[in-house]
N, C-alpha and C. Protein backbone atom coordinates (compact mmCIF):
# COMPACT_ATOMS: atom_id res chain seq x y z
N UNK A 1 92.68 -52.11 -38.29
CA UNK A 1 91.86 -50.95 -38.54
C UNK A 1 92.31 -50.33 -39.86
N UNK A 2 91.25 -49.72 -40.66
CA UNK A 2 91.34 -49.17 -41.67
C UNK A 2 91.70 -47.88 -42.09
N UNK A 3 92.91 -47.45 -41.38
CA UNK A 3 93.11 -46.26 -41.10
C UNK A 3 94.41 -45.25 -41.98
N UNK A 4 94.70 -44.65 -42.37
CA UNK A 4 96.04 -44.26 -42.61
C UNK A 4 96.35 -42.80 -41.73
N UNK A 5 97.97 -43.35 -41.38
CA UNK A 5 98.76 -42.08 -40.21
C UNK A 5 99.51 -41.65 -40.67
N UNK A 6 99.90 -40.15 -40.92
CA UNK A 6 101.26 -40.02 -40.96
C UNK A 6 102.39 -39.22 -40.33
N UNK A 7 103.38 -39.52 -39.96
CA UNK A 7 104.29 -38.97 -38.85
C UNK A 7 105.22 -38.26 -39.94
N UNK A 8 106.55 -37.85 -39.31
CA UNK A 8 107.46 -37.34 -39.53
C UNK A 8 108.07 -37.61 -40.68
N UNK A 9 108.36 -39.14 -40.78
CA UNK A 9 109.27 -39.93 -41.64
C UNK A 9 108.74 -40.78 -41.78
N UNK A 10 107.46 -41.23 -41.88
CA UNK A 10 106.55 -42.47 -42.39
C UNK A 10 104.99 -42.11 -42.75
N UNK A 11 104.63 -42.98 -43.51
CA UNK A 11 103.31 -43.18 -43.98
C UNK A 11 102.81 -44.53 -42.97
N UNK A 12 101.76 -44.33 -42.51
CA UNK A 12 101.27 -45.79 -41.63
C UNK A 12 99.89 -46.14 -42.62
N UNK A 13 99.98 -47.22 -42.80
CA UNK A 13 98.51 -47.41 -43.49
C UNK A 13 98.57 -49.13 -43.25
N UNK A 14 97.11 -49.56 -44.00
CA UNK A 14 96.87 -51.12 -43.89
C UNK A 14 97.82 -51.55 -44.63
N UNK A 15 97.94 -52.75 -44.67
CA UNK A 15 98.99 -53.74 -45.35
C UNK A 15 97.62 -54.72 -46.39
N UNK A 16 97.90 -55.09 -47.71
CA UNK A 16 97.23 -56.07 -48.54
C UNK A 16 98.06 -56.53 -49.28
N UNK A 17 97.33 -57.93 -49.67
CA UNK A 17 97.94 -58.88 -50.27
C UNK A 17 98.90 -58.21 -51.28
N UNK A 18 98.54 -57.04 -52.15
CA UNK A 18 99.33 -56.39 -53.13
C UNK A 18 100.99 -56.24 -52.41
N UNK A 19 100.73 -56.69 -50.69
CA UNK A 19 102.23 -55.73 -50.65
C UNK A 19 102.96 -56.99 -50.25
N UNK A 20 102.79 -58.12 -50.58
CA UNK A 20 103.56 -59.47 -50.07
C UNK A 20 104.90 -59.54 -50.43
N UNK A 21 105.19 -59.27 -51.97
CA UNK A 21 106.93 -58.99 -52.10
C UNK A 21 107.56 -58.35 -50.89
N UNK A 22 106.89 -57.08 -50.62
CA UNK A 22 107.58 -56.39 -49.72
C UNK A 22 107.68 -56.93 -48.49
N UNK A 23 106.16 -57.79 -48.04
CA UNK A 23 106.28 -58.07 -46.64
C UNK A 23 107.39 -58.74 -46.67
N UNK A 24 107.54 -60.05 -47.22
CA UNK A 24 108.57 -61.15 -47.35
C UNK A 24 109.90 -61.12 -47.46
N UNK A 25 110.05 -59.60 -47.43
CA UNK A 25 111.96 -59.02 -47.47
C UNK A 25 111.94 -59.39 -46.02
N UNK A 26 110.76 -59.04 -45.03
CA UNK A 26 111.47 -58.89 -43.72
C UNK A 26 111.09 -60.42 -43.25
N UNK A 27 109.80 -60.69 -43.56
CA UNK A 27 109.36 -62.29 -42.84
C UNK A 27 109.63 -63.46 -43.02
N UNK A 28 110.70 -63.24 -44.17
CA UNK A 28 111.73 -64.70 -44.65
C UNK A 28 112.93 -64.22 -44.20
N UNK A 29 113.11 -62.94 -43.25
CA UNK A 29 114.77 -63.08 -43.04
C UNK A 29 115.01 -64.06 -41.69
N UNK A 30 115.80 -64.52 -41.38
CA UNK A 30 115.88 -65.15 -39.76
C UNK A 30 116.30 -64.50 -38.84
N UNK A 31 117.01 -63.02 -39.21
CA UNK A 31 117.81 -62.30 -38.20
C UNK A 31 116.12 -61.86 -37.79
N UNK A 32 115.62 -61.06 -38.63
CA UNK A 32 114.13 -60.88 -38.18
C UNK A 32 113.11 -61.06 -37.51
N UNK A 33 112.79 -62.72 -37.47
CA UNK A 33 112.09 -63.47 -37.28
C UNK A 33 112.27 -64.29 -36.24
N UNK A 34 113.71 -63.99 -35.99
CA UNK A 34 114.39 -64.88 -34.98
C UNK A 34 113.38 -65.20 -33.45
N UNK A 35 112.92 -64.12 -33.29
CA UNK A 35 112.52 -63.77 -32.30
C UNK A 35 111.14 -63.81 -32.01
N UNK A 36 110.24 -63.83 -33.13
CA UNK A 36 109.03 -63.12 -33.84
C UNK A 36 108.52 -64.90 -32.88
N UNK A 37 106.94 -64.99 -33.14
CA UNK A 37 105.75 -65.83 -32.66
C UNK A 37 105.59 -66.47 -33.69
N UNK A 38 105.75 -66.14 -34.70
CA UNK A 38 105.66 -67.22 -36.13
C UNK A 38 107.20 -66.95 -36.81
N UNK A 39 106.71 -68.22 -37.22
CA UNK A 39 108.44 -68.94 -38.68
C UNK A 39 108.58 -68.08 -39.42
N UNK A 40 109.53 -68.39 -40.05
CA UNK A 40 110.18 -67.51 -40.61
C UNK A 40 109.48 -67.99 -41.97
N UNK A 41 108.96 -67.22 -43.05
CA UNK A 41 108.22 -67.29 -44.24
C UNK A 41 109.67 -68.01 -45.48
N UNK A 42 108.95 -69.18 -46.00
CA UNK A 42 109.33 -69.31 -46.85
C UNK A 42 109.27 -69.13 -48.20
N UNK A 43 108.20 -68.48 -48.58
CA UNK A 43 107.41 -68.17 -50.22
C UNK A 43 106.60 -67.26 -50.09
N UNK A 44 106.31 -66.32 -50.75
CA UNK A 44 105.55 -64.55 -51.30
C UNK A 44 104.46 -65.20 -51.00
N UNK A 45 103.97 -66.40 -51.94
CA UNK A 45 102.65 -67.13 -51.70
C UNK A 45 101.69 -66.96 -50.12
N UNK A 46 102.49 -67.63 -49.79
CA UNK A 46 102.44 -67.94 -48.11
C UNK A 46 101.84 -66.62 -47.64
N UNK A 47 102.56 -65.72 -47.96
CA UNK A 47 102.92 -64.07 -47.15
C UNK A 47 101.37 -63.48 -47.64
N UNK A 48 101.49 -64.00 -49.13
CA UNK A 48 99.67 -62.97 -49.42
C UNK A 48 98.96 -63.58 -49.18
N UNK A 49 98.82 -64.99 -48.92
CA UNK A 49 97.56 -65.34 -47.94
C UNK A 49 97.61 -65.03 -46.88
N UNK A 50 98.58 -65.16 -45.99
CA UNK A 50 98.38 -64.61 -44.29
C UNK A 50 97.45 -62.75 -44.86
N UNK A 51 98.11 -62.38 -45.65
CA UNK A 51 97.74 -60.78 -45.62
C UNK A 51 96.19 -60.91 -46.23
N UNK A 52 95.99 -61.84 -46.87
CA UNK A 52 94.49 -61.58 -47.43
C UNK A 52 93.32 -61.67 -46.33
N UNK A 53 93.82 -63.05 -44.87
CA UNK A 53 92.87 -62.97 -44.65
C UNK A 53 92.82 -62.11 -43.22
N UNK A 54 93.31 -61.39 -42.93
CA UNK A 54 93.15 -60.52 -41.72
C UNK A 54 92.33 -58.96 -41.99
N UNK A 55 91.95 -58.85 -41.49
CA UNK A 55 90.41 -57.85 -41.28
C UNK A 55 91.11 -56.50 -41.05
N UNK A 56 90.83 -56.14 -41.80
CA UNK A 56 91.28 -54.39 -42.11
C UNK A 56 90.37 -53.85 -41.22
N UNK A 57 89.22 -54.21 -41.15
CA UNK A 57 87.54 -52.84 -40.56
C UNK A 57 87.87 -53.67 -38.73
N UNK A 58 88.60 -54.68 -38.39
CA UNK A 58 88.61 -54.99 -36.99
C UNK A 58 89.13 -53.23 -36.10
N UNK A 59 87.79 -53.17 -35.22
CA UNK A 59 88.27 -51.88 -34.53
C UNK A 59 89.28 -52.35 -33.59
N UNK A 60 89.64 -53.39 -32.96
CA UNK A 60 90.68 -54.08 -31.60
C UNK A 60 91.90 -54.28 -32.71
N UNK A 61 91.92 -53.52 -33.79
CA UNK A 61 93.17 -54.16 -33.79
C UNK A 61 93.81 -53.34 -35.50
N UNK A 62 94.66 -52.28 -34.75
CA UNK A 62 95.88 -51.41 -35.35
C UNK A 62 96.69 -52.02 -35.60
N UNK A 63 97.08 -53.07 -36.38
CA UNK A 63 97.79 -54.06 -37.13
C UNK A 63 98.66 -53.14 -38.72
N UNK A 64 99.55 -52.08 -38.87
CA UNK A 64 99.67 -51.81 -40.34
C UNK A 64 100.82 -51.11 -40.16
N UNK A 65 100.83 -51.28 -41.35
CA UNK A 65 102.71 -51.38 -42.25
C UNK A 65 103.29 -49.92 -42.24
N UNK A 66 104.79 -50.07 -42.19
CA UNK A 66 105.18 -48.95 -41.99
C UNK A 66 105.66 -48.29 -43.50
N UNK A 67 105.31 -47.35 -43.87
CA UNK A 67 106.07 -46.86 -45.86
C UNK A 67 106.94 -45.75 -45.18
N UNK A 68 108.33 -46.07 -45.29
CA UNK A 68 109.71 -44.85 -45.46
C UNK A 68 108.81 -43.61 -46.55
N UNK A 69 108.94 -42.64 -46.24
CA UNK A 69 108.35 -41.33 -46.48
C UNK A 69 109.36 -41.58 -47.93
N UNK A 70 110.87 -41.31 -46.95
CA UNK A 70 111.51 -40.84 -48.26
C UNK A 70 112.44 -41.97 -49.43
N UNK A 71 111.94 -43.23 -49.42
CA UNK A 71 111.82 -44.24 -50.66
C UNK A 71 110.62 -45.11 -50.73
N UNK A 72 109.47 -44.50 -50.43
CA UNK A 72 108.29 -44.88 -50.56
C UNK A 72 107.96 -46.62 -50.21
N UNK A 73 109.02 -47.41 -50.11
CA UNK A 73 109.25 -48.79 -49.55
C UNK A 73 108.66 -48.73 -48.41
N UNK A 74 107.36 -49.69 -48.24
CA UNK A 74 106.78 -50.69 -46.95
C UNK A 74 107.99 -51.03 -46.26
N UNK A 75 108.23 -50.84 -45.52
CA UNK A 75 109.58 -51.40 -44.59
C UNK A 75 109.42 -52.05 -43.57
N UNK A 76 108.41 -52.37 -42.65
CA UNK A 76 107.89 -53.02 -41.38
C UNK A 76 106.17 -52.75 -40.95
N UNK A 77 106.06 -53.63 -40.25
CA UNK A 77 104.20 -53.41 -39.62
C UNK A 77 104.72 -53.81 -38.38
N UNK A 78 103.38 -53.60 -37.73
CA UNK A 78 103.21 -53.37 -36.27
C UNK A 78 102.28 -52.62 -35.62
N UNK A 79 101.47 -52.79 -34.37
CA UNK A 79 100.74 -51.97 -33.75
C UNK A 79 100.20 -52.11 -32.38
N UNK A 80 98.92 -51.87 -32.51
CA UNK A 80 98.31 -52.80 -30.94
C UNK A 80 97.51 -53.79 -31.10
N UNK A 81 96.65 -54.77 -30.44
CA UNK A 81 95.63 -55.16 -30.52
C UNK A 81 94.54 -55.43 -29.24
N UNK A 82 93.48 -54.80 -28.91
CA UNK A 82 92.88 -54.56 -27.91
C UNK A 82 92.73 -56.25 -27.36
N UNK A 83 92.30 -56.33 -25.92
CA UNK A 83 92.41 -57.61 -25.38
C UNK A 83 91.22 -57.18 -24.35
N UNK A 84 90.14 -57.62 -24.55
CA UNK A 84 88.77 -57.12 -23.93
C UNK A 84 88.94 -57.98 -22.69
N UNK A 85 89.71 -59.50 -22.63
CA UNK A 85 89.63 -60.13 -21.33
C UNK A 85 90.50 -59.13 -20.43
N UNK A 86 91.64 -58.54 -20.80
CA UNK A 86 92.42 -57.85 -19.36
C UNK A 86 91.96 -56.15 -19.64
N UNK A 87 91.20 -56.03 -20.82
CA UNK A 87 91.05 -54.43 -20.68
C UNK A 87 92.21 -53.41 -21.09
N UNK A 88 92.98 -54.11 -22.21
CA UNK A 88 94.44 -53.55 -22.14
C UNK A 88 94.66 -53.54 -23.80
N UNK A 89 95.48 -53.33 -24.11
CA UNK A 89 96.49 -52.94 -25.48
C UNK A 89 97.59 -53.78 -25.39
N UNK A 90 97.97 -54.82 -26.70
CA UNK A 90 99.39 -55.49 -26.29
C UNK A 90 100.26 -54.90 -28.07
N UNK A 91 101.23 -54.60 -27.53
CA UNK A 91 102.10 -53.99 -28.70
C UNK A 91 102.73 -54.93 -29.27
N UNK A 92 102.99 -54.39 -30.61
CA UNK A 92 104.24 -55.77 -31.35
C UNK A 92 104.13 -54.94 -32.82
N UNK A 93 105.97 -55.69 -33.35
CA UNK A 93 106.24 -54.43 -34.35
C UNK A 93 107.69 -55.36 -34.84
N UNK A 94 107.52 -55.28 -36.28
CA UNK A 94 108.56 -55.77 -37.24
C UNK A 94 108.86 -55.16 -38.17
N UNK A 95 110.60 -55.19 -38.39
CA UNK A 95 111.03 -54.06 -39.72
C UNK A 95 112.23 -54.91 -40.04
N UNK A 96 111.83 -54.02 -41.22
CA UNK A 96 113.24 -54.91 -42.31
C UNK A 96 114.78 -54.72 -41.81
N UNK A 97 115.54 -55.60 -41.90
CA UNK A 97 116.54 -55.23 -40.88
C UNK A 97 117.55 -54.16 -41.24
N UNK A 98 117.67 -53.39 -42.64
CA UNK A 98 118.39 -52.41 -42.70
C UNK A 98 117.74 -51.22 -42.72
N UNK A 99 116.64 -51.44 -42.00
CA UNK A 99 116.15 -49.58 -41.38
C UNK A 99 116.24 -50.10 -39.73
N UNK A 100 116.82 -50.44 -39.31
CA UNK A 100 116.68 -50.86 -38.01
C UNK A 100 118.14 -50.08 -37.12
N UNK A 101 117.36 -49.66 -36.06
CA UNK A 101 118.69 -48.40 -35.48
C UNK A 101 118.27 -47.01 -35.93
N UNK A 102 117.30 -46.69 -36.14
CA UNK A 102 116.55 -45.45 -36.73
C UNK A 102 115.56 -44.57 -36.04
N UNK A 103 115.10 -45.39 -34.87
CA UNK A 103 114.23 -44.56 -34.42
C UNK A 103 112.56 -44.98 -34.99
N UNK A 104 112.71 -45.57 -36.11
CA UNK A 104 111.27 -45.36 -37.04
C UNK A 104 110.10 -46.49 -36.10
N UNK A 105 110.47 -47.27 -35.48
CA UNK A 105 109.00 -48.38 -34.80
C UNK A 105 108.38 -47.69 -33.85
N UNK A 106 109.61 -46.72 -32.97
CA UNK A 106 109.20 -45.55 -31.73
C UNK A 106 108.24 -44.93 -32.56
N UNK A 107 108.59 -44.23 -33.33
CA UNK A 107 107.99 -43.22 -33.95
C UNK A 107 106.67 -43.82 -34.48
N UNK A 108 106.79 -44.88 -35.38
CA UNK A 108 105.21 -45.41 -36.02
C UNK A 108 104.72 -45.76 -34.45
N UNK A 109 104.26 -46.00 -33.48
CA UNK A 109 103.85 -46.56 -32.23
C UNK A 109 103.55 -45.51 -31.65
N UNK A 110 104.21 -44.67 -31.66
CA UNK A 110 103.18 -43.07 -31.03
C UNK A 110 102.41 -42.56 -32.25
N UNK A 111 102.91 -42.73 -33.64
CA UNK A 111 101.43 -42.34 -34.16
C UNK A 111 100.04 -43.27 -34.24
N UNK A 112 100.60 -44.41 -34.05
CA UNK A 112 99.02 -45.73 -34.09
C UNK A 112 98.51 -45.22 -32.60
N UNK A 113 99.57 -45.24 -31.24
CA UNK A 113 98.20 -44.54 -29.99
C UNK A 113 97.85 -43.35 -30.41
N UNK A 114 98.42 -42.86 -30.84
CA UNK A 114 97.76 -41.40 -30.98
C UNK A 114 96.47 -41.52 -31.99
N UNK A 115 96.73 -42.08 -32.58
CA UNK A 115 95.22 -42.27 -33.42
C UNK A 115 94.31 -43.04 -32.84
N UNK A 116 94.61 -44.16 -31.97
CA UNK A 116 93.92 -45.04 -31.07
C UNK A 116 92.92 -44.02 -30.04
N UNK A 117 93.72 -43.42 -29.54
CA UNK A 117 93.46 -41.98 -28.47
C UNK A 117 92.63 -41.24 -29.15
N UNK A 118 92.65 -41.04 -29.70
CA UNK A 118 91.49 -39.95 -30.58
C UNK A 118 89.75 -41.00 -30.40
N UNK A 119 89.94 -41.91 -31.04
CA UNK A 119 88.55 -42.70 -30.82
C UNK A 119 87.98 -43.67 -29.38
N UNK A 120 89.33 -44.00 -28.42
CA UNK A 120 89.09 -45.04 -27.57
C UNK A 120 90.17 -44.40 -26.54
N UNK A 121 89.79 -45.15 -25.20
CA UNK A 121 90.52 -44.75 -23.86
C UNK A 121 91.56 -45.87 -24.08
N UNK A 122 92.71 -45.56 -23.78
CA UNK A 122 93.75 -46.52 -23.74
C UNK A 122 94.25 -46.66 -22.17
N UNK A 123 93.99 -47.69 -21.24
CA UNK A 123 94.10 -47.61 -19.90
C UNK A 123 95.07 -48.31 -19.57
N UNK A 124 95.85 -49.13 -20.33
CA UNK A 124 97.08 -50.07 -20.20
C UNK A 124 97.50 -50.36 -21.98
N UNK A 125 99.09 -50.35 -21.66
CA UNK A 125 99.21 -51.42 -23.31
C UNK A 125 100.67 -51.78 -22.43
N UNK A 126 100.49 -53.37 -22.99
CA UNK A 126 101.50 -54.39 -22.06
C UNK A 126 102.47 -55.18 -23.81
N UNK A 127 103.80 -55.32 -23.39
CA UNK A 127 104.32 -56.07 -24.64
C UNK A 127 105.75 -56.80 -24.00
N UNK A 128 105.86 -57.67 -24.75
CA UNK A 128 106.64 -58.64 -24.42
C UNK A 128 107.97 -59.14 -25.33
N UNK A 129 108.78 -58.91 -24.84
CA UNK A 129 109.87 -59.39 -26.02
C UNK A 129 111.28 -60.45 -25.34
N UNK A 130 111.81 -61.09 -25.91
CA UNK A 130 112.88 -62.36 -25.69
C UNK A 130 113.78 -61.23 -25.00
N UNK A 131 114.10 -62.15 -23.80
CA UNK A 131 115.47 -61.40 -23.82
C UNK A 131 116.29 -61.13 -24.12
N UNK A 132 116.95 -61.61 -24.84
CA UNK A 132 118.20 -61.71 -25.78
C UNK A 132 117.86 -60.27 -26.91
N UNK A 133 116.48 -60.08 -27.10
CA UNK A 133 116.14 -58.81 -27.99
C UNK A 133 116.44 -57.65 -27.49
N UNK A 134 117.08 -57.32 -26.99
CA UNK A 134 117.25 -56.18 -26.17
C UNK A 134 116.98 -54.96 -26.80
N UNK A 135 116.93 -54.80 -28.09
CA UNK A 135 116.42 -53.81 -29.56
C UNK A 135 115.53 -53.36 -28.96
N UNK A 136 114.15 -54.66 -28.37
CA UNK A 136 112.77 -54.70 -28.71
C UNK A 136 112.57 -53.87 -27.64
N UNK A 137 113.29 -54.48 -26.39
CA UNK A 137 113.23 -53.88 -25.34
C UNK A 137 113.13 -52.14 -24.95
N UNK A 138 114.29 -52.18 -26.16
CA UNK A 138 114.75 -50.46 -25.78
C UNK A 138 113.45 -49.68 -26.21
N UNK A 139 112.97 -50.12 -27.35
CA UNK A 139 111.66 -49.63 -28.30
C UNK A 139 110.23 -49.34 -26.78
N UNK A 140 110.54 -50.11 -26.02
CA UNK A 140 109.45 -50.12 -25.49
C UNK A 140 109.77 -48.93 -24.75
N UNK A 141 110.77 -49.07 -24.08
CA UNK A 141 111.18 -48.22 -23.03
C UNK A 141 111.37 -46.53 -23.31
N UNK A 142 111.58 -46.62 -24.86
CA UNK A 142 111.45 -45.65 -25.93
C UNK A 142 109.81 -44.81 -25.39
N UNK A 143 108.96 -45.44 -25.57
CA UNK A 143 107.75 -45.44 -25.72
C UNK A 143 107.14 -45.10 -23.71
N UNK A 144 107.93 -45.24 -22.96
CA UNK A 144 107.81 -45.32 -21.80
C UNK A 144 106.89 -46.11 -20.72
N UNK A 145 107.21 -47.63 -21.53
CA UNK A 145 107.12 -48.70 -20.68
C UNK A 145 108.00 -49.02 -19.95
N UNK A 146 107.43 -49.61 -18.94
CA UNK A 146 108.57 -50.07 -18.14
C UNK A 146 108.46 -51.77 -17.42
N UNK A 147 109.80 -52.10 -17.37
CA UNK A 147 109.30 -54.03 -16.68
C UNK A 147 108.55 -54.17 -16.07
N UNK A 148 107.86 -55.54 -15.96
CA UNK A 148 106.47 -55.74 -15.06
C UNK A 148 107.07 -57.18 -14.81
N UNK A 149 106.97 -58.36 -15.51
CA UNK A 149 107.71 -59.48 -14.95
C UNK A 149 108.17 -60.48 -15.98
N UNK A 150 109.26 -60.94 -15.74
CA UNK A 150 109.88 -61.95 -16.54
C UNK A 150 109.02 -63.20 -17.05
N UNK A 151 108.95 -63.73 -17.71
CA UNK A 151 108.13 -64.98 -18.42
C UNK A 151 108.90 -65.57 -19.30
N UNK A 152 108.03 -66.05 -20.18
CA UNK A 152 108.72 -66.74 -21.80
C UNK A 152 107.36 -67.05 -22.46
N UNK A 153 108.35 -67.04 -23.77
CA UNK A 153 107.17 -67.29 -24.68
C UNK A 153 107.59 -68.70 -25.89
N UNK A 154 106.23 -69.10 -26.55
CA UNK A 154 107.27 -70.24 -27.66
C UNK A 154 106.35 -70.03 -28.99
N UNK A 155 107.32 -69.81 -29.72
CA UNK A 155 107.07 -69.90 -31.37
C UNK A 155 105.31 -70.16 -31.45
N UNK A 156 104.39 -69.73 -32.79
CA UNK A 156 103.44 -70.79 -32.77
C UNK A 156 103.47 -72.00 -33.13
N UNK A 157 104.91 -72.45 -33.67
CA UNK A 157 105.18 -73.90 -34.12
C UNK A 157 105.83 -74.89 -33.58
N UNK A 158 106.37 -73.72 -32.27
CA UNK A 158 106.98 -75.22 -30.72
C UNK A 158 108.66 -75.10 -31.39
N UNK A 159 109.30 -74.47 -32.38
CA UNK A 159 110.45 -74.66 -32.39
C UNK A 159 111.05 -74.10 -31.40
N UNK A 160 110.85 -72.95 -30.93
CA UNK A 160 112.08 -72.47 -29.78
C UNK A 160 111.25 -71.76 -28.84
N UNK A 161 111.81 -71.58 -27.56
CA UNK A 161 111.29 -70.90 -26.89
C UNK A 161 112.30 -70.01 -25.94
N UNK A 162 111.48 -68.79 -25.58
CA UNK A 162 112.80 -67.82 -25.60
C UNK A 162 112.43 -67.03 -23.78
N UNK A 163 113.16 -67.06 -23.02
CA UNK A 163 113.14 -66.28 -21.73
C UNK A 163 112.17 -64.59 -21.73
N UNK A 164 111.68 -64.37 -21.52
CA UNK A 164 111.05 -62.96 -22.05
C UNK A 164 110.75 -61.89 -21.09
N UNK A 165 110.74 -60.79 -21.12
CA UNK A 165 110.52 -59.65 -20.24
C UNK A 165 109.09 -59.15 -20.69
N UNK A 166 108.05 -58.67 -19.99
CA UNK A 166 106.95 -58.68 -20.19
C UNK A 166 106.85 -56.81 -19.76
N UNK A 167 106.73 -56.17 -20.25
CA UNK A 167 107.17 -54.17 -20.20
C UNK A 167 105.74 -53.86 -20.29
N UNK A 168 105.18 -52.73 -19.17
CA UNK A 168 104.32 -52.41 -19.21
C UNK A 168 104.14 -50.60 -19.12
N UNK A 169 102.77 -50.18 -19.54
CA UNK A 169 103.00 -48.94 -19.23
C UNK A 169 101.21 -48.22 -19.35
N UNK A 170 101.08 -47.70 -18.07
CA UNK A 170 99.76 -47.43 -17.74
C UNK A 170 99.75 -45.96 -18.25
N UNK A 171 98.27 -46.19 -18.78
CA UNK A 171 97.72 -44.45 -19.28
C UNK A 171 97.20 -43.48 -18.73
């Protein structure tokens, strides 16, 4: 969605190809990515095509980058994306790893529902993270989800696959 938010200590807005240097600090790291549904980025190249071709005007889907207020640096994206088969919201959210321990994904994630909330009923948002992430976990729980059931998930490229907790939280 084509939207810009802003909270406390961030700017939320879309992400474009213009911002691929930046994306690629976080999507070529491996501590990062470790965990993430896609590889870990090897080239800027790579990074501004994924960003060129995803749909800014999609209403199902609050997909955008997080800008540090106070060094104006893109530092992470993340959001929801509506899922019309279960009727629900599924969350997901990446940041560069030295703003991490901050509070800031909690924080961008109540301002994307809150803007979600303003135009649409939000009746579920469900998210899923490795176990071993326990970060991701806390973020949710931050947000006041809570476990629903264990699963797993695997890379989109079949390299690894990781035990996963599946956190839910009704509206």
């Amino acid at each position: 969605m084509n939207v810009t938010i802003e909270t406390e200590r961030l700017i939320i807005r879309p992400v474009v190809p213009e911002d691929a240097e930046a994306v690629f600090i976080w999507v070529s790291d491996p501590e990062v990515t470790k965990y993430m549904l896609y590889s870990t980025y090897t080239d800027v190249e790579s990074t501004r095509e994924w960003l060129a071709g995803r749909d800014l005007e999609d209403e199902d889907s609050y997909d955008l980058g997080f800008v540090c207020k106070e060094t104006g640096e893109l530092i992470g994206m993340g959001g929801l994306v509506y899922e019309p088969d279960e009727d629900l919201w599924t969350i997901g959210y990446n940041l560069r790893k030295d703003y991490w321990g901050r509070g800031l994904v909690p924080e961008a994630m109540r301002g994307i529902i809150a803007e979600i909330q303003k135009k649409r009923k939000i009746r579920e948002i469900r998210g899923e993270f490795a176990v071993e992430n326990a970060k991701s976990g806390r973020v949710m729980e931050k947000l006041g989800m809570h476990f629903l059931k264990e699963s797993e998930f695997t890379k989109f490229d079949g390299s690894a696959t990781f035990p996963s907790n599946i956190y839910v939280k009704e509206m």
